[in-house]
Protein backbone atom coordinates (compact mmCIF):
# COMPACT_ATOMS: atom_id res chain seq x y z
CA UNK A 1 -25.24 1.38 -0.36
CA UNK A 2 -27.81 -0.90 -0.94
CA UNK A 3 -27.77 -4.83 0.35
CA UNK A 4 -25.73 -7.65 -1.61
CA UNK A 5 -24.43 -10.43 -0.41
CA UNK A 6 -20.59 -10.26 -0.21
CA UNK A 7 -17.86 -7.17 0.19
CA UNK A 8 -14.27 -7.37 -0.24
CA UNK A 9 -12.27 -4.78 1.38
CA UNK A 10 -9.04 -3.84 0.36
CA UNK A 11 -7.30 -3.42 3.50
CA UNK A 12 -3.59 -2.21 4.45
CA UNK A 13 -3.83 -2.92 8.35
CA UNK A 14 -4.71 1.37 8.20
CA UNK A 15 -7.62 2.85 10.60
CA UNK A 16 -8.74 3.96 7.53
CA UNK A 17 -9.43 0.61 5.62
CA UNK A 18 -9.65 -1.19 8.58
CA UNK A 19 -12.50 1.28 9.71
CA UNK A 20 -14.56 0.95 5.95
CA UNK A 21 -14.42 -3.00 6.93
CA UNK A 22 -15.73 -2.09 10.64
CA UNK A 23 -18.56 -0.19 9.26
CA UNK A 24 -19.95 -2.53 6.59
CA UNK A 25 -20.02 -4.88 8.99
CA UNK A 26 -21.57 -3.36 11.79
CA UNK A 27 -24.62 -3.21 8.80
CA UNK A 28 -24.63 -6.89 8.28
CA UNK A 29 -22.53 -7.41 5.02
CA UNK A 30 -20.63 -10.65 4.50
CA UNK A 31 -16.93 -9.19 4.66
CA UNK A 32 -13.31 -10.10 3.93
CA UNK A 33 -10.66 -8.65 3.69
CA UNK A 34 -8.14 -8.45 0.87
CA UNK A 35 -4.03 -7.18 1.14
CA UNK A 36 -1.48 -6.96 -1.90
CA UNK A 37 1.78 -8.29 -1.36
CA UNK A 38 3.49 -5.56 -3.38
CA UNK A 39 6.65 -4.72 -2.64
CA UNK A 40 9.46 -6.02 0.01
CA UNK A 41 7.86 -3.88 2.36
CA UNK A 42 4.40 -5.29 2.18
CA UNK A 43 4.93 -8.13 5.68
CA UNK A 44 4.01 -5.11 7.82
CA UNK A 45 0.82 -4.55 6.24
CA UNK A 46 -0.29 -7.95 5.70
CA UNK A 47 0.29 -8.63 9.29
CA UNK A 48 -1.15 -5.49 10.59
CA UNK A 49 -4.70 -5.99 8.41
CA UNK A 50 -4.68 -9.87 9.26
CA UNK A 51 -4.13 -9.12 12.53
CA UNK A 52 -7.80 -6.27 12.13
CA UNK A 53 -9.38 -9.26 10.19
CA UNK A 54 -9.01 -11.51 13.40
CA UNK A 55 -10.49 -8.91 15.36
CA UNK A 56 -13.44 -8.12 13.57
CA UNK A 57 -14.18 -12.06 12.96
CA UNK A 58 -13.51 -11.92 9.07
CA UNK A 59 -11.46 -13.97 6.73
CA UNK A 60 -8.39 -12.43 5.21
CA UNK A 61 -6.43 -13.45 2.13
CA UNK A 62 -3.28 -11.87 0.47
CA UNK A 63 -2.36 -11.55 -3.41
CA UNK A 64 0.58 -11.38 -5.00
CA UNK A 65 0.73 -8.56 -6.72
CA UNK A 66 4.45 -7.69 -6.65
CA UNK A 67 5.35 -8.32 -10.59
CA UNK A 68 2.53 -6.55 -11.55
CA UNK A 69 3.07 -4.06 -9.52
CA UNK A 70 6.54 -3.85 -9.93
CA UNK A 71 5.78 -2.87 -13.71
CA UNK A 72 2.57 -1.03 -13.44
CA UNK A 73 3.84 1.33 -10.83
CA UNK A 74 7.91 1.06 -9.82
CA UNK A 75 8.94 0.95 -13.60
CA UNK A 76 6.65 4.08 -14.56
CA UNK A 77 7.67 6.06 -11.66
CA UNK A 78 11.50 5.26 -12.90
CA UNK A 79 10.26 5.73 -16.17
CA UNK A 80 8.64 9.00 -15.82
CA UNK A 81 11.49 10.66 -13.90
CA UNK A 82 14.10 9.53 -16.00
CA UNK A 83 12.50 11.49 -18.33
CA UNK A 84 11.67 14.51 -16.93
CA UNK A 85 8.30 14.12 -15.80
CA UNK A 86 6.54 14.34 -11.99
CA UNK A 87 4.57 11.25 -11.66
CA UNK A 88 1.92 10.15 -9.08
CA UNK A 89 2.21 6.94 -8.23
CA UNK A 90 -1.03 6.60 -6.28
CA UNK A 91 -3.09 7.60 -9.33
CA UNK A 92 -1.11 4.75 -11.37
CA UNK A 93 -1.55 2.52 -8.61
CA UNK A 94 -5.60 2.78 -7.90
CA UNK A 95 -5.79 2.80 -12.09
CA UNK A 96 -4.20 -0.77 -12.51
CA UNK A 97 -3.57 -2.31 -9.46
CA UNK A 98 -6.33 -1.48 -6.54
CA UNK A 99 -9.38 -0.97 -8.62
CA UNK A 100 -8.23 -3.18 -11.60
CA UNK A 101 -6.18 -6.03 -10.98
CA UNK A 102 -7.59 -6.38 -6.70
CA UNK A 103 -10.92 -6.17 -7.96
CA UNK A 104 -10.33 -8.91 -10.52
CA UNK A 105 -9.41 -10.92 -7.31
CA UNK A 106 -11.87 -10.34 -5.30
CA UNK A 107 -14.61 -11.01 -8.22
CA UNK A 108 -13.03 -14.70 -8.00
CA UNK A 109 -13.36 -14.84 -4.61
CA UNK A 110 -17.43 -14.24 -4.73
CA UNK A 111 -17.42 -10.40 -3.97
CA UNK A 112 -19.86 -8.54 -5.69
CA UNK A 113 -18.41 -5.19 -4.50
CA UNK A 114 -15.10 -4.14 -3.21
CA UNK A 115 -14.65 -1.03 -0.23
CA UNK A 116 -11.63 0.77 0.28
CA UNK A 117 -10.63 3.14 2.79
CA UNK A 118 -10.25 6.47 0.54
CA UNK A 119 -12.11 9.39 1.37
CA UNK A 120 -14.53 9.82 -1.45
CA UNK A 121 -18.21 10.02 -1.87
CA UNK A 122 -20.40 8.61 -4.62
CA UNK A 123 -23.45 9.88 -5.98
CA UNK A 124 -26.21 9.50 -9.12
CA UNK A 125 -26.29 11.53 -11.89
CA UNK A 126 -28.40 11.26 -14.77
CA UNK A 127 -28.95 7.63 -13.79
CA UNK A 128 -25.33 6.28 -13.64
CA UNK A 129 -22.88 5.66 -10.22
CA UNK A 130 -20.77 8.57 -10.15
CA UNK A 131 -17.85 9.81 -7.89
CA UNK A 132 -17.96 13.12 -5.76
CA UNK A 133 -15.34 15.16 -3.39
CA UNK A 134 -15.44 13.93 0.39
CA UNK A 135 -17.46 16.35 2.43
CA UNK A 136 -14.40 17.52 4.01
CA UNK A 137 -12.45 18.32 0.87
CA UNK A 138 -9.03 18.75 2.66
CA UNK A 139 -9.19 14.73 3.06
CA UNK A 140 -10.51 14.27 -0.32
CA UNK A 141 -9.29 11.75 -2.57
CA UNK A 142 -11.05 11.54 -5.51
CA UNK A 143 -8.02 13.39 -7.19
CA UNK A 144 -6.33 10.31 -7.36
CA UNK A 145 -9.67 8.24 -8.55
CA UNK A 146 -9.31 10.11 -11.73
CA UNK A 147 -7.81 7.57 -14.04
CA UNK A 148 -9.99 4.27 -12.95
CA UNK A 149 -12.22 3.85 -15.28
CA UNK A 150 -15.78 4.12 -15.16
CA UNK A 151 -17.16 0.56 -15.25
CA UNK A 152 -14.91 -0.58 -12.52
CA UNK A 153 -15.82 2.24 -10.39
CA UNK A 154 -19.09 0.95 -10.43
CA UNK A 155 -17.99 -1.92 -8.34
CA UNK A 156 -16.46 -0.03 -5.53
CA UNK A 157 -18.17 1.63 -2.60
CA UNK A 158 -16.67 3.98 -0.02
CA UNK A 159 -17.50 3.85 3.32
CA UNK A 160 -15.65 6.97 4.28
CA UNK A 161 -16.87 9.39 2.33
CA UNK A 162 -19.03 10.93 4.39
CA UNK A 163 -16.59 11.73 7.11
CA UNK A 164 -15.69 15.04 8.32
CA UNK A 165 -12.32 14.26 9.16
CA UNK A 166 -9.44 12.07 9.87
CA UNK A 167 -10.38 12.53 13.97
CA UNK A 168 -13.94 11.44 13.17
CA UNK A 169 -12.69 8.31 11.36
CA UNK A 170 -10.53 7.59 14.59
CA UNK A 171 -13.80 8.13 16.89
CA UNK A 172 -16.01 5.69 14.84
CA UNK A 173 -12.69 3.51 15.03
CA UNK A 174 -12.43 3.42 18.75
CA UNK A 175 -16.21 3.08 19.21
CA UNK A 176 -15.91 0.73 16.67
CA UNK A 177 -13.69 -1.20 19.20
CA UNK A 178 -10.91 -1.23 16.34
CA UNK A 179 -7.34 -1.79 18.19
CA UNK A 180 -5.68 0.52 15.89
CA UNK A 181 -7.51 3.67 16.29
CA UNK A 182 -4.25 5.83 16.75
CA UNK A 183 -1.97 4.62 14.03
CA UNK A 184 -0.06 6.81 12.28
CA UNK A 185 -0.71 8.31 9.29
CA UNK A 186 1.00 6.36 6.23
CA UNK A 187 3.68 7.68 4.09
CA UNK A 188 3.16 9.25 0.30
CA UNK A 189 5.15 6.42 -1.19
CA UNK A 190 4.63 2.54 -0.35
CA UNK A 191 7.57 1.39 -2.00
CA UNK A 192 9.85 4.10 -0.51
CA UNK A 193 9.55 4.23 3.23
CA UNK A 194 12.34 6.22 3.76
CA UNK A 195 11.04 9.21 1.56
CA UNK A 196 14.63 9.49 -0.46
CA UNK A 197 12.83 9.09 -3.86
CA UNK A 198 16.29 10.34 -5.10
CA UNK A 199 18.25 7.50 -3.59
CA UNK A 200 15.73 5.21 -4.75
CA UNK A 201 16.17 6.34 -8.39
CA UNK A 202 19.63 6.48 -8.53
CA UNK A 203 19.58 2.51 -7.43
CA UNK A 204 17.09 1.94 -10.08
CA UNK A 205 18.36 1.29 -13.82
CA UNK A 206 15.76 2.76 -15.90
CA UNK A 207 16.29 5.77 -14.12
CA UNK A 208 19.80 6.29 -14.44
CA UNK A 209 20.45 8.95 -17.23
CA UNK A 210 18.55 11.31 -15.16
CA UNK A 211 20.56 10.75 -12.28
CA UNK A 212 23.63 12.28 -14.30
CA UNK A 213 24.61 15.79 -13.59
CA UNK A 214 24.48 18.23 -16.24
CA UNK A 215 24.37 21.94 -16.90
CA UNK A 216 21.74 24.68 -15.80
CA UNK A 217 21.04 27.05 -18.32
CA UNK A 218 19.12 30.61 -18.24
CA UNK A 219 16.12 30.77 -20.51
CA UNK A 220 16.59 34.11 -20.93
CA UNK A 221 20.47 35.04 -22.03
CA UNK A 222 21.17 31.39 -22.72
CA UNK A 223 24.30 31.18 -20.36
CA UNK A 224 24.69 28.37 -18.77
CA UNK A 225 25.18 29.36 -15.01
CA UNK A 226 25.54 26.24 -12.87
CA UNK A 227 25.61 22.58 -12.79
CA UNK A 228 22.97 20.33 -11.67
CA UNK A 229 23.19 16.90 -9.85
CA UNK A 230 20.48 15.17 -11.47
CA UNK A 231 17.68 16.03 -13.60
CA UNK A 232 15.31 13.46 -10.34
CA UNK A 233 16.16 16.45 -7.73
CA UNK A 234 14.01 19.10 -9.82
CA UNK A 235 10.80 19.60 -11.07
CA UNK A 236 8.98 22.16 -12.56
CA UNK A 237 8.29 25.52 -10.35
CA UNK A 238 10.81 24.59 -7.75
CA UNK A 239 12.89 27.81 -6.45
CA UNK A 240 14.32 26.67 -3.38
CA UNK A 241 17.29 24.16 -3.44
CA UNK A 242 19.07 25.24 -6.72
CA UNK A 243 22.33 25.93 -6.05
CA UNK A 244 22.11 29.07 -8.12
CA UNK A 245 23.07 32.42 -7.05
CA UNK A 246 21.52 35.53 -8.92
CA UNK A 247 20.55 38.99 -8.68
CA UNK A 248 16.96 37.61 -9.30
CA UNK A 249 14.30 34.39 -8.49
CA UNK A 250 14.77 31.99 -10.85
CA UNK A 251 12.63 28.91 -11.34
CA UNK A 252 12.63 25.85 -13.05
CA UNK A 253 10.98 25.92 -16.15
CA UNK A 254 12.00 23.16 -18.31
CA UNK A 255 14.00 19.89 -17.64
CA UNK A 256 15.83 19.30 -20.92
CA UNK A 257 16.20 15.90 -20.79
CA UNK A 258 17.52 15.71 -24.17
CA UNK A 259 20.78 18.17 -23.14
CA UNK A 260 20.71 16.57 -19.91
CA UNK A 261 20.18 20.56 -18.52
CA UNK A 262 18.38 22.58 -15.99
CA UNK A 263 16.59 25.40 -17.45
CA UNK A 264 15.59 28.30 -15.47
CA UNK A 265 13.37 31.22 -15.81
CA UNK A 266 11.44 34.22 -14.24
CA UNK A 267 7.89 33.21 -13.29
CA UNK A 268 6.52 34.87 -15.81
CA UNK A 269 8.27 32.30 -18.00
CA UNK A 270 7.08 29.59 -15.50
CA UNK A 271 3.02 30.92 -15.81
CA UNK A 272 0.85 29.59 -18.32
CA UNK A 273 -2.91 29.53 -19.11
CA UNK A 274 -2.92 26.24 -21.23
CA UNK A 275 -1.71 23.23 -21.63
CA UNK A 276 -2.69 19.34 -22.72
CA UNK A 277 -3.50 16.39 -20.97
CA UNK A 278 -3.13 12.76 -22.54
CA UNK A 279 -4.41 9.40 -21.42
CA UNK A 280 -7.42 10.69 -20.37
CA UNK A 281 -10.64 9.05 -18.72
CA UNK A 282 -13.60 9.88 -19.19
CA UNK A 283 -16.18 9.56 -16.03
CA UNK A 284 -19.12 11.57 -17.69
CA UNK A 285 -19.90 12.02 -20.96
CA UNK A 286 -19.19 15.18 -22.24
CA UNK A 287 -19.17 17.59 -25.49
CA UNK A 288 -16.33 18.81 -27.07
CA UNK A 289 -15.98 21.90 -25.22
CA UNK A 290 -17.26 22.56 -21.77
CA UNK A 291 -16.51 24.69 -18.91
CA UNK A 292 -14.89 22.40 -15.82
CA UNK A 293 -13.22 23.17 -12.15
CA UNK A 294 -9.69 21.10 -12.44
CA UNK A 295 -7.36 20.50 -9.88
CA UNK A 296 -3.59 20.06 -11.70
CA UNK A 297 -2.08 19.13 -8.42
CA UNK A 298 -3.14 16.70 -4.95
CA UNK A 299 -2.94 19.57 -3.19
CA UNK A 300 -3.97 22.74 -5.54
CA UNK A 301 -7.05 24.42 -5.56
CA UNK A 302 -9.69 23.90 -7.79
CA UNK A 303 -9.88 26.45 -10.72
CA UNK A 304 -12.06 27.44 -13.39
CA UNK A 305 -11.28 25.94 -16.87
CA UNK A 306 -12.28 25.90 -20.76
CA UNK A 307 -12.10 22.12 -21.71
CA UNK A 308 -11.81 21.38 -25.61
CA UNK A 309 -11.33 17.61 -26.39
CA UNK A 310 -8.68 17.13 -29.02
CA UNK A 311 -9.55 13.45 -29.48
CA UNK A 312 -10.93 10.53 -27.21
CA UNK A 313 -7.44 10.72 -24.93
CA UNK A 314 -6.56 14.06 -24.98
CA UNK A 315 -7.51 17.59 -24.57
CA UNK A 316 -6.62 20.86 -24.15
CA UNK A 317 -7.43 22.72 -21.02
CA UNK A 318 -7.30 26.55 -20.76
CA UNK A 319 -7.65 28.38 -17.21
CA UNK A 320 -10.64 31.41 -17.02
CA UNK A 321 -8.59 33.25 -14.29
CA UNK A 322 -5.12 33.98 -13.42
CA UNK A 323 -1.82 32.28 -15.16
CA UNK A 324 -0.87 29.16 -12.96
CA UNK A 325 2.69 28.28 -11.96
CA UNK A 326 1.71 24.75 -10.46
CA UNK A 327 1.56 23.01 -14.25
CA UNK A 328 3.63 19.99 -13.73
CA UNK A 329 4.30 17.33 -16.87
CA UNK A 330 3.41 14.07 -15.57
CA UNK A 331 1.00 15.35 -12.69
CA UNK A 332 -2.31 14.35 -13.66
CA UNK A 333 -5.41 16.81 -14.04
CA UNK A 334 -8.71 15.90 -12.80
CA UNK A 335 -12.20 17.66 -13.78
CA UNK A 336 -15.20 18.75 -11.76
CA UNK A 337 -18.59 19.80 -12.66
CA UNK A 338 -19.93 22.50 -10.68
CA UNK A 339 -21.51 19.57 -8.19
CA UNK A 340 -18.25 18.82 -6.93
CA UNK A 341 -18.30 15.47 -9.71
CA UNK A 342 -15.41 14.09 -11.18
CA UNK A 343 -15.70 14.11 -14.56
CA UNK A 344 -12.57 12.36 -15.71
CA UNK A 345 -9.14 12.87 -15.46
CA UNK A 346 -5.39 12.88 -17.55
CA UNK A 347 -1.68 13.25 -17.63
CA UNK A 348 -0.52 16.79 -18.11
CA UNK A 349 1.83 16.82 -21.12
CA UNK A 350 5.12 18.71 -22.04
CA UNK A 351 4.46 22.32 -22.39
């Protein structure tokens, strides 16, 4: 990071982002710190990270975010369930709120660049700001960096990058003489603290229809051989949890949202070597068919992939090794060059 005058911080009271404002600092930056008021559940936060702001000496401020928010985030997650997609809410959420509409707000408030507290490195290549895997890539984030595009990532610095681990944040933290050093880990979802994403759904009206039950049918013979509860309490690959007794493992392969039906199949029904991927971003520039490591899940394993645009938004992405089971509609895919560089990122569509 090189010198300039003024850093906003997008803080949620977390050692994390609290520890990213610690560090910048400790190197003589002019600091703030900035919270979203999101969601009904927000007061903690801005307490907690006005509370860090106080303790490091820095001003804090809080935006109103909730509407857009509410739209930008809630509504799709609704929106995507209800019809039989798996979204990720974090990736929708650093897209057009954090990196988008906070760094709007922090531009207005004289900030030149904005830190946050993901774990994320950035690097050069072929003279532009690009993003790279954490070096401890079980605490990577850049997964869910995929979808911001490139000119506001240009704006954004990460302090954490480099660290080895969560345990190593907490050291600098405590040496740091941050009061919060030991706080817990936050939960997946902001806006659902309790976990129940179902309950949540079925209280939220876009989401409704798929909260009807319906039939569960076998791919195979076509019989239907159960009921389901809800097309929200599947998604595709699951095994466990079905209700369904057979002579063999079934898995969800398809949520039929038009029929309002489970289907299940063997996993050789669930495999597949291709797919497509909509919406997507574009961090490097690329030709129209390259070779790429993607990761189609937070926490899969990179794999090797043949990458063949089929416009500016979408392409079609065909694994090099084994058939995977883990393609979920909704999920997003993100691409790596061999340096561990994201090279953009999309929405896996229906397959």
């Amino acid at each position: 990071m090189e010198p300039r005058n003024r850093y906003a911080v997008a803080m949620s009271g977390g050692v994390d982002s609290s520890t990213a404002a610690a560090i910048l600092l400790q190197k003589g930056y002019d600091v703030f710190g900035v919270t979203m008021d999101i969601h009904s559940y927000s007061a903690v936060a801005v307490r907690n990270a006005r509370n860090i702001c106080d303790h490091l000496g820095i001003s804090h401020y809080v935006l109103d975010a909730k509407e857009q928010f509410k739209k930008a985030v809630i509504d799709t997650f609704a929106e995507y369930y209800r019809t039989g997609l798996t979204p990720n809410p974090c990736a929708f959420c650093n897209r057009d709120i954090k990196m988008s509409l906070l760094l709007e707000y922090a531009g207005t408030m004289g900030a030149e660049m904005m830190a946050t507290g993901h774990y994320v490195s950035m690097t050069i290549k072929d003279g532009s700001v690009c993003i790279r895997e954490a070096s401890n890539q079980s605490k990577d984030q850049s997964y869910f960096l995929a979808l911001v595009p490139k000119d506001k990532l240009q704006r954004i610095t990460f302090p954490l990058g480099e660290m080895t681990d969560k345990a190593e944040t907490r050291r600098m933290a405590e040496a740091l003489g941050l009061p919060n050093f030991k706080q817990d880990e936050s939960q997946d979802i902001c806006f659902i603290p309790s976990g129940d994403y179902r309950k949540f759904l079925e209280e939220w009206n876009s989401a409704e229809p798929a909260c009807r039950g319906g039939n569960v049918r076998h791919a195979g013979t076509g019989q239907i051989i159960g009921t389901h509860d809800g097309l929200i309490n599947y998604t595709i690959g699951q095994r466990r949890g079905l209700g369904i007794s057979t002579n063999e493992p079934l898995y969800v392969i398809q949520l039929d949202v038009a029929n309002n039906e489970v289907v299940l199949g063997d996993t050789k029904q669930l495999e597949t070597k291709k797919f497509k991927a909509t919406e997507v971003n574009w961090l490097m520039d690329m030709p129209d068919a390259f070779e790429a490591e993607i990761k189609q899940r937070s926490a899969c394993r990179k794999c090797g992939a043949e990458v063949k645009k089929l416009g500016e938004t979408e392409i079609e992405v065909t694994l090099l090794d084994t058939p995977s089971s883990a393609i979920t509609p909704g999920q997003v895919c993100a691409m790596y060059n061999n340096e561990g560089i994201v090279i953009g990122g999309g929405i896996i569509a229906r397959w």
